[in-house]
C-alpha atoms as a PDB file:
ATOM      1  CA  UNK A   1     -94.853-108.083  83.937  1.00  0.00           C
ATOM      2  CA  UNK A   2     -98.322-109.804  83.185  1.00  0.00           C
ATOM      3  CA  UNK A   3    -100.268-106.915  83.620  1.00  0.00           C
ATOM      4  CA  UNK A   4     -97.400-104.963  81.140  1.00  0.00           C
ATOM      5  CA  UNK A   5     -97.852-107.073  78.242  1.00  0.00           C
ATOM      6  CA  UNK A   6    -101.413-107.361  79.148  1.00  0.00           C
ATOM      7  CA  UNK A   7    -101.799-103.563  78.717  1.00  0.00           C
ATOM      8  CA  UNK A   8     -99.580-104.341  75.299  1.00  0.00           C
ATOM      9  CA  UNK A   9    -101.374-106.326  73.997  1.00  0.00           C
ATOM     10  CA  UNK A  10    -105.031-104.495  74.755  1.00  0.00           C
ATOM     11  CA  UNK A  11    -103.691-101.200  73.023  1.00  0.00           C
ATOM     12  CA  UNK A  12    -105.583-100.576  69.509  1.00  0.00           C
ATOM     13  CA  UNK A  13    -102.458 -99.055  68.010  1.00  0.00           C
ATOM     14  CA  UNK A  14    -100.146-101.800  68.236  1.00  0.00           C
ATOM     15  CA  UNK A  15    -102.682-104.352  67.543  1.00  0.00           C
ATOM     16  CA  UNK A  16    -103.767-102.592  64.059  1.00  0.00           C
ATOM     17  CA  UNK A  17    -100.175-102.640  63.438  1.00  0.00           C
ATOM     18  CA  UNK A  18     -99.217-105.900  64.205  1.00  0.00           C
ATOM     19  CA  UNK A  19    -102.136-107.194  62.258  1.00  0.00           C
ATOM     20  CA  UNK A  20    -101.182-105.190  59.489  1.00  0.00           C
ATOM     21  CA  UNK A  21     -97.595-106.414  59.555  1.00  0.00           C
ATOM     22  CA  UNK A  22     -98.550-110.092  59.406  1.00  0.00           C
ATOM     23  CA  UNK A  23    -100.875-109.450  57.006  1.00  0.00           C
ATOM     24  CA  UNK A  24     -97.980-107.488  54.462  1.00  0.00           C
ATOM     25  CA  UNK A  25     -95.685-110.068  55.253  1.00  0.00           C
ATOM     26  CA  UNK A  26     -97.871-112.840  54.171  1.00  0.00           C
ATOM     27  CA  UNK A  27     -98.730-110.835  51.228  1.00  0.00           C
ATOM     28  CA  UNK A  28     -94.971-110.586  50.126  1.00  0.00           C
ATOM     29  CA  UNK A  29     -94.268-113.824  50.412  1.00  0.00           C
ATOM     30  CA  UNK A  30     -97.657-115.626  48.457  1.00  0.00           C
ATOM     31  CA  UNK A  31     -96.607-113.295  45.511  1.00  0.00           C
ATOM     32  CA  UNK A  32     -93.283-114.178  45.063  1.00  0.00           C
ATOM     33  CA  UNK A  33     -94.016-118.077  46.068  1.00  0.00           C
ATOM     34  CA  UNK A  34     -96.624-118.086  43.166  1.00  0.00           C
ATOM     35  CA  UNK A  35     -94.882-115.712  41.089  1.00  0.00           C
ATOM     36  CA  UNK A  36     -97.681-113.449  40.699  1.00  0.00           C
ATOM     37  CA  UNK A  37     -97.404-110.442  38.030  1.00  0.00           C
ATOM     38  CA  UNK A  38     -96.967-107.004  39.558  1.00  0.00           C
ATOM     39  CA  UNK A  39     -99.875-105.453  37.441  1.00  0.00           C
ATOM     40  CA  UNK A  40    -102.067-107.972  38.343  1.00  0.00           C
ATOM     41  CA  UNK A  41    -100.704-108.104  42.359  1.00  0.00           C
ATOM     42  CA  UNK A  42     -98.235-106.275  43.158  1.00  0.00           C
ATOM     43  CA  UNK A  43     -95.994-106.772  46.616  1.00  0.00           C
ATOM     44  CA  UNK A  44     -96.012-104.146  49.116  1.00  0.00           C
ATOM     45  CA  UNK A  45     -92.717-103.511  48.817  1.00  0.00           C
ATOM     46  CA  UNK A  46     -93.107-102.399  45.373  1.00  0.00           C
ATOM     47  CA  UNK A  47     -96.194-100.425  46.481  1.00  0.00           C
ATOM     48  CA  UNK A  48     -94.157 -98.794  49.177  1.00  0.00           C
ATOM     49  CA  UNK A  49     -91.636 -97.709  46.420  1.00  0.00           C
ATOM     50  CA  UNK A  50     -94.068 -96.482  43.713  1.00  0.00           C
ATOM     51  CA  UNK A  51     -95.259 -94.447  46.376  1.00  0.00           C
ATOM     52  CA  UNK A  52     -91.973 -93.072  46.694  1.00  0.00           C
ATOM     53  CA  UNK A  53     -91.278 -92.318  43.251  1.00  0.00           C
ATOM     54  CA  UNK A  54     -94.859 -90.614  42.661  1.00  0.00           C
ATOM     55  CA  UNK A  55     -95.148 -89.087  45.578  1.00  0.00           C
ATOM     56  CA  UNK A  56     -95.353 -85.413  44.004  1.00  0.00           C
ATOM     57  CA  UNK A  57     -97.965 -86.747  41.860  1.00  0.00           C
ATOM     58  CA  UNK A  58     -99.800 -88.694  44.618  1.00  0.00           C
ATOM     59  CA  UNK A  59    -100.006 -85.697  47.052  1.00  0.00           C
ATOM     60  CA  UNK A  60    -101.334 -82.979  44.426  1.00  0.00           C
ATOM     61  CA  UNK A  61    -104.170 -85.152  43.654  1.00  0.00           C
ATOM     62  CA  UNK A  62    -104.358 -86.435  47.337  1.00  0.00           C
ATOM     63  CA  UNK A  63    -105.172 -83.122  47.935  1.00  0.00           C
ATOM     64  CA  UNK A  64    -107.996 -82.645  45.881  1.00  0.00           C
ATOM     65  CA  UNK A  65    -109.397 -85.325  46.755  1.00  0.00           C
ATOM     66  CA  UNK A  66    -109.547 -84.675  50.206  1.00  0.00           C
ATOM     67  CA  UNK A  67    -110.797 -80.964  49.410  1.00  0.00           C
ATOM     68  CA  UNK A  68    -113.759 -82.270  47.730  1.00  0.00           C
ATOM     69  CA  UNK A  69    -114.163 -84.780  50.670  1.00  0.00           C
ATOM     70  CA  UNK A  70    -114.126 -82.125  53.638  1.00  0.00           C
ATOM     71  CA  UNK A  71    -116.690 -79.338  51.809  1.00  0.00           C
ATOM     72  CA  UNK A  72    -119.337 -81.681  51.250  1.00  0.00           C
ATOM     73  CA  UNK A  73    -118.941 -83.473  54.316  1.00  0.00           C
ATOM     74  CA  UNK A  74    -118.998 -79.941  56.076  1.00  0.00           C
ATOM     75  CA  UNK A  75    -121.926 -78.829  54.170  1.00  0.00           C
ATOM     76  CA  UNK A  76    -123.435 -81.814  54.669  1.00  0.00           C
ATOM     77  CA  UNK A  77    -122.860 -81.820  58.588  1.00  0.00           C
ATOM     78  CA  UNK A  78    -124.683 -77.761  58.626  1.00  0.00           C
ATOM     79  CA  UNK A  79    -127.750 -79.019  56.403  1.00  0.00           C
ATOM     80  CA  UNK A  80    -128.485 -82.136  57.886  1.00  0.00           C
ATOM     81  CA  UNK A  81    -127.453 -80.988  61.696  1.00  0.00           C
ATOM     82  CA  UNK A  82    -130.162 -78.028  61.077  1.00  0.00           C
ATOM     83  CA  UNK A  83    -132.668 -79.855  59.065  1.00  0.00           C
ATOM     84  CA  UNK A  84    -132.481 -82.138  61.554  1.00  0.00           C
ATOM     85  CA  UNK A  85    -133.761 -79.682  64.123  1.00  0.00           C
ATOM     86  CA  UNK A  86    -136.556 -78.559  62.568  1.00  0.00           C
ATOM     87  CA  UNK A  87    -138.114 -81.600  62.015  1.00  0.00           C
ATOM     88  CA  UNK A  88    -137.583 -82.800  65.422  1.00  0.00           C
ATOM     89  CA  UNK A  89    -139.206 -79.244  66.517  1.00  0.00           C
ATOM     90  CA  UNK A  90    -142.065 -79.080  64.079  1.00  0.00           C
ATOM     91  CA  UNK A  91    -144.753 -81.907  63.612  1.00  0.00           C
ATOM     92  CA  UNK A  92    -145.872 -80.636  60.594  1.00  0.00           C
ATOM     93  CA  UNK A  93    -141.752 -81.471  58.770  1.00  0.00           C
ATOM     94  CA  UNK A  94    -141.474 -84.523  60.486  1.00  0.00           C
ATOM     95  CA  UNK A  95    -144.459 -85.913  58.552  1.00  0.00           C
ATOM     96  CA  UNK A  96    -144.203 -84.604  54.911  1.00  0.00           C
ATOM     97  CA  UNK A  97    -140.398 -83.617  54.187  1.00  0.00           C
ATOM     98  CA  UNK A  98    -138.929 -85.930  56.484  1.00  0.00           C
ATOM     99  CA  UNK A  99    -140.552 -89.107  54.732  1.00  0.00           C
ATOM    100  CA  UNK A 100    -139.890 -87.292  51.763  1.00  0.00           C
ATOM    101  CA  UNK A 101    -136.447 -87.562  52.166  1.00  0.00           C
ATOM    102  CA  UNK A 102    -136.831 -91.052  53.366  1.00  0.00           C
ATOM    103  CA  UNK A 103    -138.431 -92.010  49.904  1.00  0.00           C
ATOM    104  CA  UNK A 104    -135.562 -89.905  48.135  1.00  0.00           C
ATOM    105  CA  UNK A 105    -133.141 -92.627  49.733  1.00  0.00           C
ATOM    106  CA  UNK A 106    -134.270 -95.563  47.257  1.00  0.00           C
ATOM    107  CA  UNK A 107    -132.726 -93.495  44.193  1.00  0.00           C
ATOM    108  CA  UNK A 108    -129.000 -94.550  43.510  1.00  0.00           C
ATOM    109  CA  UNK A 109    -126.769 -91.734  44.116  1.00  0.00           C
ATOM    110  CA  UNK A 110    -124.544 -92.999  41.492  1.00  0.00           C
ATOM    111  CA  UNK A 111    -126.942 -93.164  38.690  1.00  0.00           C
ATOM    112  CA  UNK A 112    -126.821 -88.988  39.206  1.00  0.00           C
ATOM    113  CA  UNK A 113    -123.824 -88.463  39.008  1.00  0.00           C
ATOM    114  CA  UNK A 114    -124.008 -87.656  35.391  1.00  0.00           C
ATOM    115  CA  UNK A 115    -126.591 -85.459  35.515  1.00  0.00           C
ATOM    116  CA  UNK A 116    -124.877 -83.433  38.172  1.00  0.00           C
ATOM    117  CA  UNK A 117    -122.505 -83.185  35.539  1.00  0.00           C
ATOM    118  CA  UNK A 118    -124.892 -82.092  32.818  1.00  0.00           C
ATOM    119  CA  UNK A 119    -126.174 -79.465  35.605  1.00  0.00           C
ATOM    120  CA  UNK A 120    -123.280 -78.303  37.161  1.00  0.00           C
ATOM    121  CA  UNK A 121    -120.703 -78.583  34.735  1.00  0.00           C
ATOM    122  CA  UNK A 122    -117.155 -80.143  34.677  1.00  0.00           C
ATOM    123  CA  UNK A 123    -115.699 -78.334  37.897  1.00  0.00           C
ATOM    124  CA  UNK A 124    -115.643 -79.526  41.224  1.00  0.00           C
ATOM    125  CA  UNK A 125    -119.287 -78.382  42.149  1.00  0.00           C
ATOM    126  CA  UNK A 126    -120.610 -82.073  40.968  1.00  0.00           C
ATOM    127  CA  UNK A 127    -118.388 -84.029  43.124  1.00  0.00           C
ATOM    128  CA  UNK A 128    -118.706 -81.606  46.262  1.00  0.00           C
ATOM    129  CA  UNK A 129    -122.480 -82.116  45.680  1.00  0.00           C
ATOM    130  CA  UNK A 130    -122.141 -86.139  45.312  1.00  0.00           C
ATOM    131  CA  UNK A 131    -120.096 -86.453  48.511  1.00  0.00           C
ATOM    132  CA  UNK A 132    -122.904 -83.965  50.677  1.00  0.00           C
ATOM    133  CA  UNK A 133    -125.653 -86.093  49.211  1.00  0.00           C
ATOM    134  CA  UNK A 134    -124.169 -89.250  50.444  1.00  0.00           C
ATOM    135  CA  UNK A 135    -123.447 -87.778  53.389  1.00  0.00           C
ATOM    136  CA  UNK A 136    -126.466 -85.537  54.620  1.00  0.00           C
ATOM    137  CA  UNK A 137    -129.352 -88.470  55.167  1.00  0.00           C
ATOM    138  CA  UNK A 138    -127.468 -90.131  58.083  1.00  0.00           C
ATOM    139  CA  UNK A 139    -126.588 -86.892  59.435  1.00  0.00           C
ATOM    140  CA  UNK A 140    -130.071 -85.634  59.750  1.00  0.00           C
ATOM    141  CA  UNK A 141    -131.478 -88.696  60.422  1.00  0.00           C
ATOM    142  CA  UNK A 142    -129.488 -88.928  63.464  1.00  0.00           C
ATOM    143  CA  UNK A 143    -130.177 -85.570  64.717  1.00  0.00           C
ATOM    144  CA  UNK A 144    -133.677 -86.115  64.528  1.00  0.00           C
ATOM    145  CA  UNK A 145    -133.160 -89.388  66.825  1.00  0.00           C
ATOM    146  CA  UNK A 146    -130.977 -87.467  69.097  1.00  0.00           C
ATOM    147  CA  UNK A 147    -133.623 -85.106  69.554  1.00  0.00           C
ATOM    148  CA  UNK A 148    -136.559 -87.022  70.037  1.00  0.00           C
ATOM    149  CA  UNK A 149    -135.279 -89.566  72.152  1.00  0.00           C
ATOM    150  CA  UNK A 150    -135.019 -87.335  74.869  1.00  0.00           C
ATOM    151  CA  UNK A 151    -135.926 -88.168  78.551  1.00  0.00           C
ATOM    152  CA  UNK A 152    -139.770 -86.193  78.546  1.00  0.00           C
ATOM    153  CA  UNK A 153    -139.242 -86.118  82.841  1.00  0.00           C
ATOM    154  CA  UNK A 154    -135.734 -83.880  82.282  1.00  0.00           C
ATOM    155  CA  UNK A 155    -138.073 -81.866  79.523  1.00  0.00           C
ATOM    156  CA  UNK A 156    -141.097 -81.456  81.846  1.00  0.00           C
ATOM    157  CA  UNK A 157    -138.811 -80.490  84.756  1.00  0.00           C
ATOM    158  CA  UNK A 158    -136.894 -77.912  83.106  1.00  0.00           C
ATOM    159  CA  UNK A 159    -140.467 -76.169  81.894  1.00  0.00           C
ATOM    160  CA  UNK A 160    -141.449 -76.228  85.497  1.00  0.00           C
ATOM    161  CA  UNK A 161    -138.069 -74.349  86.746  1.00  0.00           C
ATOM    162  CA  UNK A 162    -139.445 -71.811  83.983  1.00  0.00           C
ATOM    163  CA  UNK A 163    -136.524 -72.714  81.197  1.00  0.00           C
ATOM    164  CA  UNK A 164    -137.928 -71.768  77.822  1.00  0.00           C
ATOM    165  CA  UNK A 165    -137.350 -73.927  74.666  1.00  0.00           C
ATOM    166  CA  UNK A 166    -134.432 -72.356  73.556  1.00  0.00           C
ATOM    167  CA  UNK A 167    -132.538 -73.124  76.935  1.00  0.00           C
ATOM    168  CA  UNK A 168    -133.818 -76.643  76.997  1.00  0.00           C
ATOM    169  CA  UNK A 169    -132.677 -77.071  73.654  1.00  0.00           C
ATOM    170  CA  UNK A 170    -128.970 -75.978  74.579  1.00  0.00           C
ATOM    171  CA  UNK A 171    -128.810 -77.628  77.655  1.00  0.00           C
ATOM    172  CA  UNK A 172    -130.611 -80.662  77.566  1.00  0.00           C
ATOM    173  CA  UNK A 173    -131.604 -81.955  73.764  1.00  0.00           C
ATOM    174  CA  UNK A 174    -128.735 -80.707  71.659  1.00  0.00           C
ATOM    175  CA  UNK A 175    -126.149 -82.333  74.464  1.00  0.00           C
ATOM    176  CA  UNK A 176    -128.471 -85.535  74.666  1.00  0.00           C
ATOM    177  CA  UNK A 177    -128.356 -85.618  70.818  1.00  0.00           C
ATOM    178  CA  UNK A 178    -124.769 -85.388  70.035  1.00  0.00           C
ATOM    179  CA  UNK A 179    -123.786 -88.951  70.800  1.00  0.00           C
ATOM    180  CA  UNK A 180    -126.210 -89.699  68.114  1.00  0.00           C
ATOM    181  CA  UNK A 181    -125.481 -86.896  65.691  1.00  0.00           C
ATOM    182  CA  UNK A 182    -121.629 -88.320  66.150  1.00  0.00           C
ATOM    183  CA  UNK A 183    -122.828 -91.566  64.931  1.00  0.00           C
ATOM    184  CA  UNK A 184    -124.229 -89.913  61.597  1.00  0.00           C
ATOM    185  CA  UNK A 185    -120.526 -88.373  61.408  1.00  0.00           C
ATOM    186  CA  UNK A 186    -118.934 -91.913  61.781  1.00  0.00           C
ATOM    187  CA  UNK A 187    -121.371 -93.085  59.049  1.00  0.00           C
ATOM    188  CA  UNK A 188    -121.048 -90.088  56.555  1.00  0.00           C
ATOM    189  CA  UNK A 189    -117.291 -89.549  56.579  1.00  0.00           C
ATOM    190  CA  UNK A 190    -116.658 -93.451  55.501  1.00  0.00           C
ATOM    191  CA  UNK A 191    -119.200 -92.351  52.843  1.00  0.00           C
ATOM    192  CA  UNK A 192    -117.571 -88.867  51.775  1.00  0.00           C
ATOM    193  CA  UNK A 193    -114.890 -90.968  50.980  1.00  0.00           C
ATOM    194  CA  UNK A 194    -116.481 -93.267  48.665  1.00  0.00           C
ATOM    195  CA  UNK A 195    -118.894 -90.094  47.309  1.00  0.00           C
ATOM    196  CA  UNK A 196    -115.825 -88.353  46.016  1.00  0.00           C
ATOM    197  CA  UNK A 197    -114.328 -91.627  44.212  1.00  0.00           C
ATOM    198  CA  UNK A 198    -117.340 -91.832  42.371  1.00  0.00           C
ATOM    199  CA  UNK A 199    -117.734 -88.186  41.178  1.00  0.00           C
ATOM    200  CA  UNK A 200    -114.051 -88.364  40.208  1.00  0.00           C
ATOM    201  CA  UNK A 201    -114.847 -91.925  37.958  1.00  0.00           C
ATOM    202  CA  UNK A 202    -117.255 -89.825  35.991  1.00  0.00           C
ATOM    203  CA  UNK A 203    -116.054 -86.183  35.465  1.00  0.00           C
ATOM    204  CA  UNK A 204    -112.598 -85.214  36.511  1.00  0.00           C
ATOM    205  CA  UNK A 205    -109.143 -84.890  35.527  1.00  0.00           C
ATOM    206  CA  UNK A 206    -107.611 -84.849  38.682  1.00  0.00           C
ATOM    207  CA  UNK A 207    -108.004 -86.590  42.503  1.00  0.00           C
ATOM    208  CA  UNK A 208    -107.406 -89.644  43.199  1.00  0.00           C
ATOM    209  CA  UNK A 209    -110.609 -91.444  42.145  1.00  0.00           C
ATOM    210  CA  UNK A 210    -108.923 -90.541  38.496  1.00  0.00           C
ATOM    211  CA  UNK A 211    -105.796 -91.601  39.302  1.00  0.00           C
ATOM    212  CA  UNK A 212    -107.222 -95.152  40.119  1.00  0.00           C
ATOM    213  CA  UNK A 213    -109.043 -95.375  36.463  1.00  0.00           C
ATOM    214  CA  UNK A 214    -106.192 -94.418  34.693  1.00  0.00           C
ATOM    215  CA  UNK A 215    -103.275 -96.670  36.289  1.00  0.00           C
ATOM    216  CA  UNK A 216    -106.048 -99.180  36.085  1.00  0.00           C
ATOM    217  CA  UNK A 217    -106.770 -98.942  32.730  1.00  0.00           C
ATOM    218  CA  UNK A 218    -103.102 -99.193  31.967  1.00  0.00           C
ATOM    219  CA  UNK A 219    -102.537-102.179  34.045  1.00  0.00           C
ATOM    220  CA  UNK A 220     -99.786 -99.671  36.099  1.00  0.00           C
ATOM    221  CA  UNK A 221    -100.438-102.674  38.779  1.00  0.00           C
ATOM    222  CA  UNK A 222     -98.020-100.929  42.026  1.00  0.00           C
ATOM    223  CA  UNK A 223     -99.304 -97.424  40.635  1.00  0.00           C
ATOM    224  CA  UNK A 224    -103.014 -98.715  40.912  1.00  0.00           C
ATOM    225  CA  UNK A 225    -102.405-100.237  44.486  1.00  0.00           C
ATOM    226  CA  UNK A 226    -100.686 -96.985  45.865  1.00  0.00           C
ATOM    227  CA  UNK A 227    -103.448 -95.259  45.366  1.00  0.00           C
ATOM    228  CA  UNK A 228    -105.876 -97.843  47.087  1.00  0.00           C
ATOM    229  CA  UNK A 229    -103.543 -97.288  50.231  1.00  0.00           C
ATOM    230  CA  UNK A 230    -103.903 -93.459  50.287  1.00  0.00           C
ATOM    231  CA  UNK A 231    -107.490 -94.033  49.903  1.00  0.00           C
ATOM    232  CA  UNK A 232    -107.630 -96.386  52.950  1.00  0.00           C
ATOM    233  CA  UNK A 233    -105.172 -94.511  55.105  1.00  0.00           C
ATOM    234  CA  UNK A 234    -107.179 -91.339  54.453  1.00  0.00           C
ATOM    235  CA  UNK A 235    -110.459 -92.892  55.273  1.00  0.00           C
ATOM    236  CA  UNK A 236    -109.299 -94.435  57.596  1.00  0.00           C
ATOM    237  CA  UNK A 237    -107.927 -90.750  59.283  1.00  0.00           C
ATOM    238  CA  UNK A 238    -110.603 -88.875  58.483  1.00  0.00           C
ATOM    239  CA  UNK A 239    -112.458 -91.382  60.962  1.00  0.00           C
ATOM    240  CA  UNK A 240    -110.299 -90.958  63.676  1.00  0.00           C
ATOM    241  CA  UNK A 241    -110.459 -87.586  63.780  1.00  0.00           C
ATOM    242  CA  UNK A 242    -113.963 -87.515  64.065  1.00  0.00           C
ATOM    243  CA  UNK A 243    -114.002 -90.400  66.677  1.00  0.00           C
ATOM    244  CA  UNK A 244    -111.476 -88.100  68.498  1.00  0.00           C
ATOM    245  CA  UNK A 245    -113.383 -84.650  68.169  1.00  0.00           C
ATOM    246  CA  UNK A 246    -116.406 -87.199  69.895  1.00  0.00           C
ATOM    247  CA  UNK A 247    -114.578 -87.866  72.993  1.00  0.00           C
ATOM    248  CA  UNK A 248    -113.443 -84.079  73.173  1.00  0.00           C
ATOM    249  CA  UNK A 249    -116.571 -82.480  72.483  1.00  0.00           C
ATOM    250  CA  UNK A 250    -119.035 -85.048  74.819  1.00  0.00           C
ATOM    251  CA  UNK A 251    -117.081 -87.296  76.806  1.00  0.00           C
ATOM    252  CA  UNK A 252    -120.048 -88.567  78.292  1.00  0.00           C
ATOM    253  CA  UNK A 253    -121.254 -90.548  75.554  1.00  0.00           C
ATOM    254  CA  UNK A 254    -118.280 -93.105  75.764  1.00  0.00           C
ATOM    255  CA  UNK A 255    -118.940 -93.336  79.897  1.00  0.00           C
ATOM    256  CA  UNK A 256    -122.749 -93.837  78.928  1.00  0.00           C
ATOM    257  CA  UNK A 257    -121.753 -96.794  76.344  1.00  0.00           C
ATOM    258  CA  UNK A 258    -119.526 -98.653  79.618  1.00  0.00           C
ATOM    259  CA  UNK A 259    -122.304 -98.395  81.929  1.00  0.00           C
ATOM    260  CA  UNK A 260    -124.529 -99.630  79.746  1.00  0.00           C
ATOM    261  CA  UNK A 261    -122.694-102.805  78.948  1.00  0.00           C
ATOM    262  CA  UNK A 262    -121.751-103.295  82.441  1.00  0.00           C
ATOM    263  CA  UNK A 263    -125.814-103.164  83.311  1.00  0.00           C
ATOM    264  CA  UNK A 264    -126.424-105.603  80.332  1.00  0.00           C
ATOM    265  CA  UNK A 265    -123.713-107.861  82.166  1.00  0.00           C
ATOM    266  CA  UNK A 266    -125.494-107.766  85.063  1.00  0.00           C
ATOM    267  CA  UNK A 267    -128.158-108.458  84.219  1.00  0.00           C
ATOM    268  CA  UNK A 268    -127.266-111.216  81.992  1.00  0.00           C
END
């Protein structure tokens, strides 16, 4: 029975929801107790039913939302993924367009934003191009770590069987580099998120980054709040799935992370 609720209690699931229950719970009840407006806090019962009664309205703009989300964090994952290899392959882009784009990093994305507009118009070409700037830097950056940090002794040795640089690339640096590129992933889809919510501030009539500056603006407190919980719950999803496609696509980087801490231990 010990080892049972032990088991419980260690499972991620039920712990996220538990901790989310207590926290709703407590919410509900320091609203009513100090009688708290619903546009300025509203309980999450009332956000649960506003999210009922827009729901039509929620999902369309859910959706775009999301659609800007996934094409710049997909364009962003094919430019910085192959950028990423040729600096790591060529001396000469590792030291002028690689610190290059380093020095690029200091500029605000947000203070853009309106001249992607001016640029690229009113359609949903600025706020692809936001989210795939936010999201390309830690992308390639990570591919280029991947890549260099490479054992040299597995390098050397697989020259000496005769391999040529294409089959040392597909068999020992890209697999050696995709715990690390996975990290970028991690980083840049919690930042798609945010990339899209600020396009959609600026130009748009539709998403949810809209949504939240107009029920905002007209103190539509439960309305406001509903849309901060899609936002969460999609971040919040679109990381998992990623953290999921890691452990499908290279396993080993999870076993990797154990022994390491166990070593560390150890040692310690």
């Amino acid at each position: 029975m010990n080892s049972y609720w032990k088991k419980f209690y260690n499972n991620e699931f039920v712990t996220m929801v538990l901790s989310f229950s207590v926290a709703a719970i407590a919410w509900e009840m320091a609203v009513g107790l100090f009688s708290i407006p619903q546009w300025l806090l509203p309980p999450p019962t009332a956000i649960v039913t506003e999210i009922y009664q827009s729901a039509g309205y929620l999902w369309q703009n859910t959706l775009v939302t999301i659609e800007e989300i996934l094409l710049g964090f997909v364009l962003a994952c094919v430019a910085g993924t192959l950028l990423g290899i040729v600096i790591a392959y060529s001396p000469v882009m590792g030291k002028t367009l690689y610190k290059f784009l380093v020095a690029t990093q200091s500029v605000p994305k947000v203070a853009i934003t309106p001249l992607l507009v001016v640029w690229l118009g009113l359609g949903m070409a600025p706020k692809i191009i936001m989210v795939f700037l936010l999201c390309f830097f830690p992308i390639m950056v990570n591919m280029v770590s991947g890549l260099q940090s490479v054992n040299r002794e597995l390098l050397d040795l697989a020259e000496v069987m005769g391999a040529d640089w294409l089959q040392s690339f597909l068999k020992i640096r890209f697999p050696a580099a995709l715990p690390h590129l996975f990290n970028g992933l991690r980083v840049s889809i919690s930042l798609a998120v945010i990339g899209a919510i600020i396009s959609e501030f600026v130009c748009a009539d539709q998403g949810l980054g809209y949504s939240l500056l107009v029920s905002s603006s007209q103190l539509k407190g439960p309305l406001t709040f509903s849309v901060v919980t899609i936002l969460a719950f999609v971040g919040i999803a679109l990381f998992s799935i990623v953290a999921w496609m890691e452990k499908l696509i290279c396993p080993w980087a999870k076993t990797t992370a154990a022994e390491d801490r166990n070593n560390s231990e150890k040692n310690s």
